[in-house]
N, C-alpha and C. Protein backbone atom coordinates (compact mmCIF):
# COMPACT_ATOMS: atom_id res chain seq x y z
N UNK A 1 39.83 40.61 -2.04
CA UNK A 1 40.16 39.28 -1.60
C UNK A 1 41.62 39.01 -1.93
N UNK A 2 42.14 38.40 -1.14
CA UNK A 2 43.98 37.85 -1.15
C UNK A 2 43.70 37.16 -2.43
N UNK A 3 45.04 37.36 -3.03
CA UNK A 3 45.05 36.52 -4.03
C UNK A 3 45.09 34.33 -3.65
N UNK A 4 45.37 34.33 -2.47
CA UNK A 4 45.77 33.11 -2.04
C UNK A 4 43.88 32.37 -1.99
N UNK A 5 43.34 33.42 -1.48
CA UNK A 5 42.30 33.31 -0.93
C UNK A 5 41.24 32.77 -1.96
N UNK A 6 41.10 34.18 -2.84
CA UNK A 6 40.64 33.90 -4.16
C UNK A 6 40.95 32.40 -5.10
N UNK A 7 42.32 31.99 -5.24
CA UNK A 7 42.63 30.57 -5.17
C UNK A 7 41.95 29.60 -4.94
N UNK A 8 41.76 29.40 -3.65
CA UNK A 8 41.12 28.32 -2.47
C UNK A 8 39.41 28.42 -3.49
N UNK A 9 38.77 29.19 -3.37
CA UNK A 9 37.65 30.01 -3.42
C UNK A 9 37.56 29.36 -4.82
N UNK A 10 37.98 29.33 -5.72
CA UNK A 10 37.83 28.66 -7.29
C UNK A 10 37.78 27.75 -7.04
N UNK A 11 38.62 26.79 -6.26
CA UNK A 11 39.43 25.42 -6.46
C UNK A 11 37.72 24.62 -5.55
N UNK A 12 37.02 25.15 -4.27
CA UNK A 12 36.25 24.85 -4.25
C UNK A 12 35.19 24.62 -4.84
N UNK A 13 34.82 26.21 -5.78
CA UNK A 13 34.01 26.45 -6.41
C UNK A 13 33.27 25.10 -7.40
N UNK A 14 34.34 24.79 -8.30
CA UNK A 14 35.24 23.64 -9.14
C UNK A 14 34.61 22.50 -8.71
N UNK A 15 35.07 22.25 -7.81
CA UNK A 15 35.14 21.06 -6.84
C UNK A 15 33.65 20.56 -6.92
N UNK A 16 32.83 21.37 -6.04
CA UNK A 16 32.09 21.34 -5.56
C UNK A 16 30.66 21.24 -6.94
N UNK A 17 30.88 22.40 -8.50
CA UNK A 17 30.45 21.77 -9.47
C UNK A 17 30.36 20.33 -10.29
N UNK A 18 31.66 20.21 -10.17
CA UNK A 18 32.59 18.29 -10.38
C UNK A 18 31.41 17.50 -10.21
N UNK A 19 31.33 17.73 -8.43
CA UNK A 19 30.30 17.14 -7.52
C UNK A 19 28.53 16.83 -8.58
N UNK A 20 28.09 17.99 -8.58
CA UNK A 20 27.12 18.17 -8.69
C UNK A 20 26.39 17.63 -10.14
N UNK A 21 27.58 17.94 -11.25
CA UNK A 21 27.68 17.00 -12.72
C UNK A 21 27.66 15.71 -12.32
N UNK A 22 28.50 15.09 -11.27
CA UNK A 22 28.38 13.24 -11.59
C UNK A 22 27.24 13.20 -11.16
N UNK A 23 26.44 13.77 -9.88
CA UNK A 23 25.70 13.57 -9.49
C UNK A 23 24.00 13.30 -10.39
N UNK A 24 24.46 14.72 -11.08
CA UNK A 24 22.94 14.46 -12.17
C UNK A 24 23.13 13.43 -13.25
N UNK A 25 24.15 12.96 -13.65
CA UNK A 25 25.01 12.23 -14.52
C UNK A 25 24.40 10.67 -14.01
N UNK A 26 24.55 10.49 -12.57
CA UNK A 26 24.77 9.32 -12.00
C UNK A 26 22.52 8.80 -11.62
N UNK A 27 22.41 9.96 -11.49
CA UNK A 27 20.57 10.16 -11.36
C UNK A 27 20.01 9.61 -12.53
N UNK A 28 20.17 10.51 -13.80
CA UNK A 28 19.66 10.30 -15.29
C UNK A 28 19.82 8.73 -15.90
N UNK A 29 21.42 7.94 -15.23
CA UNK A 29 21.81 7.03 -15.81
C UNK A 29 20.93 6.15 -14.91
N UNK A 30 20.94 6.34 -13.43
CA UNK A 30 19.57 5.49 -12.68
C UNK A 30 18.55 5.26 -13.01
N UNK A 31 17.74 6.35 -13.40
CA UNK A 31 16.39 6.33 -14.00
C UNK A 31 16.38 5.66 -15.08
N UNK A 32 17.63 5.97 -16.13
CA UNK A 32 17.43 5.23 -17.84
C UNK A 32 17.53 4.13 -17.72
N UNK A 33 18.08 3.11 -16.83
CA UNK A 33 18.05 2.07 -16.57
C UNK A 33 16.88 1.20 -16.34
N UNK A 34 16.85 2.10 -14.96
CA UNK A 34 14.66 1.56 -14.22
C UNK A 34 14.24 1.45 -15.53
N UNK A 35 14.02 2.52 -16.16
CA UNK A 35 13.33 2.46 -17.10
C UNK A 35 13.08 1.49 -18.33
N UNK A 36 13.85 1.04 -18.43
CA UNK A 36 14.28 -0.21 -19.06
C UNK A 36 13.78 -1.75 -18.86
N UNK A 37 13.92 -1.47 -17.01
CA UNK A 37 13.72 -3.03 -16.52
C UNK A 37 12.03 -2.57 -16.34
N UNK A 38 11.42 -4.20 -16.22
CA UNK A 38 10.04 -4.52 -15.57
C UNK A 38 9.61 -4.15 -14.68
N UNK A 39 8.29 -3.43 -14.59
CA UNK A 39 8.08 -3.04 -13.29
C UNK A 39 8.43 -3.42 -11.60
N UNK A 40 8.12 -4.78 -11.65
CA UNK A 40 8.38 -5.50 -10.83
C UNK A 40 9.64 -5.64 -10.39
N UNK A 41 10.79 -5.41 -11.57
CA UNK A 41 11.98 -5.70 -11.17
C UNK A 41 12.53 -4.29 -10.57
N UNK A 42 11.87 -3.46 -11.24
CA UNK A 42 12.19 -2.29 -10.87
C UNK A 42 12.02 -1.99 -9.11
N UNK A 43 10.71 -2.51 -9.11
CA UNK A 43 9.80 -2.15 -7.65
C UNK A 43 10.99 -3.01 -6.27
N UNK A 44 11.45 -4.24 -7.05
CA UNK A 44 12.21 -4.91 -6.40
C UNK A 44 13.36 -4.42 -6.16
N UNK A 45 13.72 -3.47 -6.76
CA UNK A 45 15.76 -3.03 -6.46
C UNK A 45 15.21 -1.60 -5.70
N UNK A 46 13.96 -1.23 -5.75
CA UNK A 46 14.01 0.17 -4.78
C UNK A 46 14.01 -0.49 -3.65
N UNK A 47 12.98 -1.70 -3.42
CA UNK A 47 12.84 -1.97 -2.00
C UNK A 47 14.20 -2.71 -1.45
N UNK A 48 15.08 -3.77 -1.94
CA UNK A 48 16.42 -4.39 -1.77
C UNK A 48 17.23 -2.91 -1.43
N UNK A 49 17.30 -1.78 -1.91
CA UNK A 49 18.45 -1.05 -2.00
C UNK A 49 18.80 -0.63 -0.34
N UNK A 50 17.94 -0.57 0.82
CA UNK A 50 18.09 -0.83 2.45
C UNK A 50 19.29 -1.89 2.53
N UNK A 51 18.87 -2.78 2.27
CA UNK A 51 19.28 -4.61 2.39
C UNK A 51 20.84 -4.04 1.75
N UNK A 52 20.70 -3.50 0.28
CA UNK A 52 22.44 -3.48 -0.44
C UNK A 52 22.89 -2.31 0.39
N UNK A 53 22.70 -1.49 0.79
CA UNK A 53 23.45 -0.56 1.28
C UNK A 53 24.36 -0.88 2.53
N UNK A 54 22.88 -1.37 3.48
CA UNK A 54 23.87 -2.18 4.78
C UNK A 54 24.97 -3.22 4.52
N UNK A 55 24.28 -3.99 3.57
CA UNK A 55 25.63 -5.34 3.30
C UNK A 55 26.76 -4.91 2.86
N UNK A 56 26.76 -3.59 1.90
CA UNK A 56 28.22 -3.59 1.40
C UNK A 56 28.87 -2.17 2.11
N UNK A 57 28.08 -1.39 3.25
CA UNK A 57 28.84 -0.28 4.00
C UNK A 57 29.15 -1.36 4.90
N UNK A 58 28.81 -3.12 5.46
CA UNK A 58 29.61 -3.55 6.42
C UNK A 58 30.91 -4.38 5.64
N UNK A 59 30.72 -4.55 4.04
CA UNK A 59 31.78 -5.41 3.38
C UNK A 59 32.80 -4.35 2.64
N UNK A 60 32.20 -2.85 2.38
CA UNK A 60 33.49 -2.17 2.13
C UNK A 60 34.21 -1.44 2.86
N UNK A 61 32.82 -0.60 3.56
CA UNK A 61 33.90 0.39 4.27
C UNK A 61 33.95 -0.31 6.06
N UNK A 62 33.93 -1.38 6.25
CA UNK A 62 33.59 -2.31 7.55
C UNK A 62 33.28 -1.26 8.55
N UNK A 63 32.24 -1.43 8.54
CA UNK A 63 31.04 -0.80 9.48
C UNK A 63 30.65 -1.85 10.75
N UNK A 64 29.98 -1.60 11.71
CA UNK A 64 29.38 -2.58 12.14
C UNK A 64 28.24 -2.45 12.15
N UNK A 65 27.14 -3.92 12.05
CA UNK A 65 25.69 -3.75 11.73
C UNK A 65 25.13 -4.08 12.55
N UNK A 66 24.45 -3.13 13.54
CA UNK A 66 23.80 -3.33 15.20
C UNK A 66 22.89 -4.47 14.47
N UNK A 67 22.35 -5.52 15.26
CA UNK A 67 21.33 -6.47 15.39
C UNK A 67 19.95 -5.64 15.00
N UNK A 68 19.77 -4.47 15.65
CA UNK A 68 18.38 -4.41 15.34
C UNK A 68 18.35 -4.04 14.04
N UNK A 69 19.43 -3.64 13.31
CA UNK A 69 19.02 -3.23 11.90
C UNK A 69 18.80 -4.47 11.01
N UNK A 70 19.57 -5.63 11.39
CA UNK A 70 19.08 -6.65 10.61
C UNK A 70 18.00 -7.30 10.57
N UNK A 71 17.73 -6.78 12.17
CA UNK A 71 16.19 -7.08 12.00
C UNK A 71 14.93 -6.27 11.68
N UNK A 72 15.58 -4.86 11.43
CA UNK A 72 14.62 -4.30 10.53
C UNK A 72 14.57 -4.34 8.81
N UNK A 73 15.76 -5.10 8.41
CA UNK A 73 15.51 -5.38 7.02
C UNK A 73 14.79 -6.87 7.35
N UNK A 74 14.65 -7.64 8.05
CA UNK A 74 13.11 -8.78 7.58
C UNK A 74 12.47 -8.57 6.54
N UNK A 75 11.79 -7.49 7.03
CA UNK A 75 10.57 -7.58 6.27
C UNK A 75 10.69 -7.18 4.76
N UNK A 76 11.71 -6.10 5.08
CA UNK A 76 12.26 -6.09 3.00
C UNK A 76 12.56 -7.72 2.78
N UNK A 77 13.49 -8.38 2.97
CA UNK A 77 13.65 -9.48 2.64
C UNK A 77 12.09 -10.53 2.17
N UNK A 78 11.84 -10.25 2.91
CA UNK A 78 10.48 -11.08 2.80
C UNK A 78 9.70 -10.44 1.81
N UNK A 79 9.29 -9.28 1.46
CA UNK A 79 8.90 -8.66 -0.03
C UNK A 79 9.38 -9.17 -0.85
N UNK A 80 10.69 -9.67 -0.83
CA UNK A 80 11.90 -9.59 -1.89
C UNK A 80 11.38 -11.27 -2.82
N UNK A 81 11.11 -12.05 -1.50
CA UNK A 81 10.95 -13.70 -2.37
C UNK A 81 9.99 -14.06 -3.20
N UNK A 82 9.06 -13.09 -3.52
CA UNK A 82 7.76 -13.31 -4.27
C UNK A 82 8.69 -12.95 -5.95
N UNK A 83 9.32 -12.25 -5.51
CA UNK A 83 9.84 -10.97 -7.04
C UNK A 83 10.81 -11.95 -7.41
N UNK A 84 11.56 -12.93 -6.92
CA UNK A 84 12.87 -13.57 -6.88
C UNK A 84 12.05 -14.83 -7.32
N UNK A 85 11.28 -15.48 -6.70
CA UNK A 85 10.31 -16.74 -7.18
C UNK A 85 9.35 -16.90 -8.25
N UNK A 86 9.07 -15.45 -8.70
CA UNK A 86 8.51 -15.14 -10.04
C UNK A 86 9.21 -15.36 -11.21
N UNK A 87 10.49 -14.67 -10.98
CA UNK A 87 11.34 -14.75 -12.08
C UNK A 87 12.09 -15.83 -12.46
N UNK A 88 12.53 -16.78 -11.38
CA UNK A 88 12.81 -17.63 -11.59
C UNK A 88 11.78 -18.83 -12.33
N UNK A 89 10.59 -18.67 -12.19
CA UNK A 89 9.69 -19.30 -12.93
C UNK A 89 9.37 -18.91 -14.51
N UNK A 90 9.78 -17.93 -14.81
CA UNK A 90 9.71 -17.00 -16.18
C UNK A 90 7.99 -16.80 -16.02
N UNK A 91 7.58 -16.02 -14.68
CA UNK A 91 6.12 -15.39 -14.80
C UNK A 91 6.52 -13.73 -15.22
């Protein structure tokens, strides 16, 4: 292999490990968290995380959000007010 080549070939190598550390890094710190919160609250940020993803790929990286997708988060939304009206009651 070229020495130039061999180069490239590390620098990916590298790279591409980098990757793979935040990644399990960023998993473990997800879970230790859940783990932490109430079931319910928990059950509530898996189902919201549809709902956060669209809102902030159209508020960071400005996306546009076809109509029908907003109308396929409804029904998450509507899961969402039982979990939101609980807590606010301290049930």
């Amino acid at each position: 292999m070229a020495p130039v080549l061999s180069c490239l070939v590390g620098r990916v190598r590298a790279r591409s490990q980098f990757r793979g550390s935040c990644l399990v890094v960023s998993n473990r710190t997800c879970i230790a968290g859940l783990a932490a919160l109430p079931l319910a609250e928990a059950s509530a940020i898996f189902y919201l995380a549809p709902v956060l993803l669209t809102a902030l790929s159209a508020l960071l990286l400005r996306e546009r959000v076809p109509t029908r997708d907003l109308g396929a988060l409804q029904p998450i939304r509507a899961k969402r007010q039982p979990v939101v009206r609980a807590r606010e009651h301290g049930v």
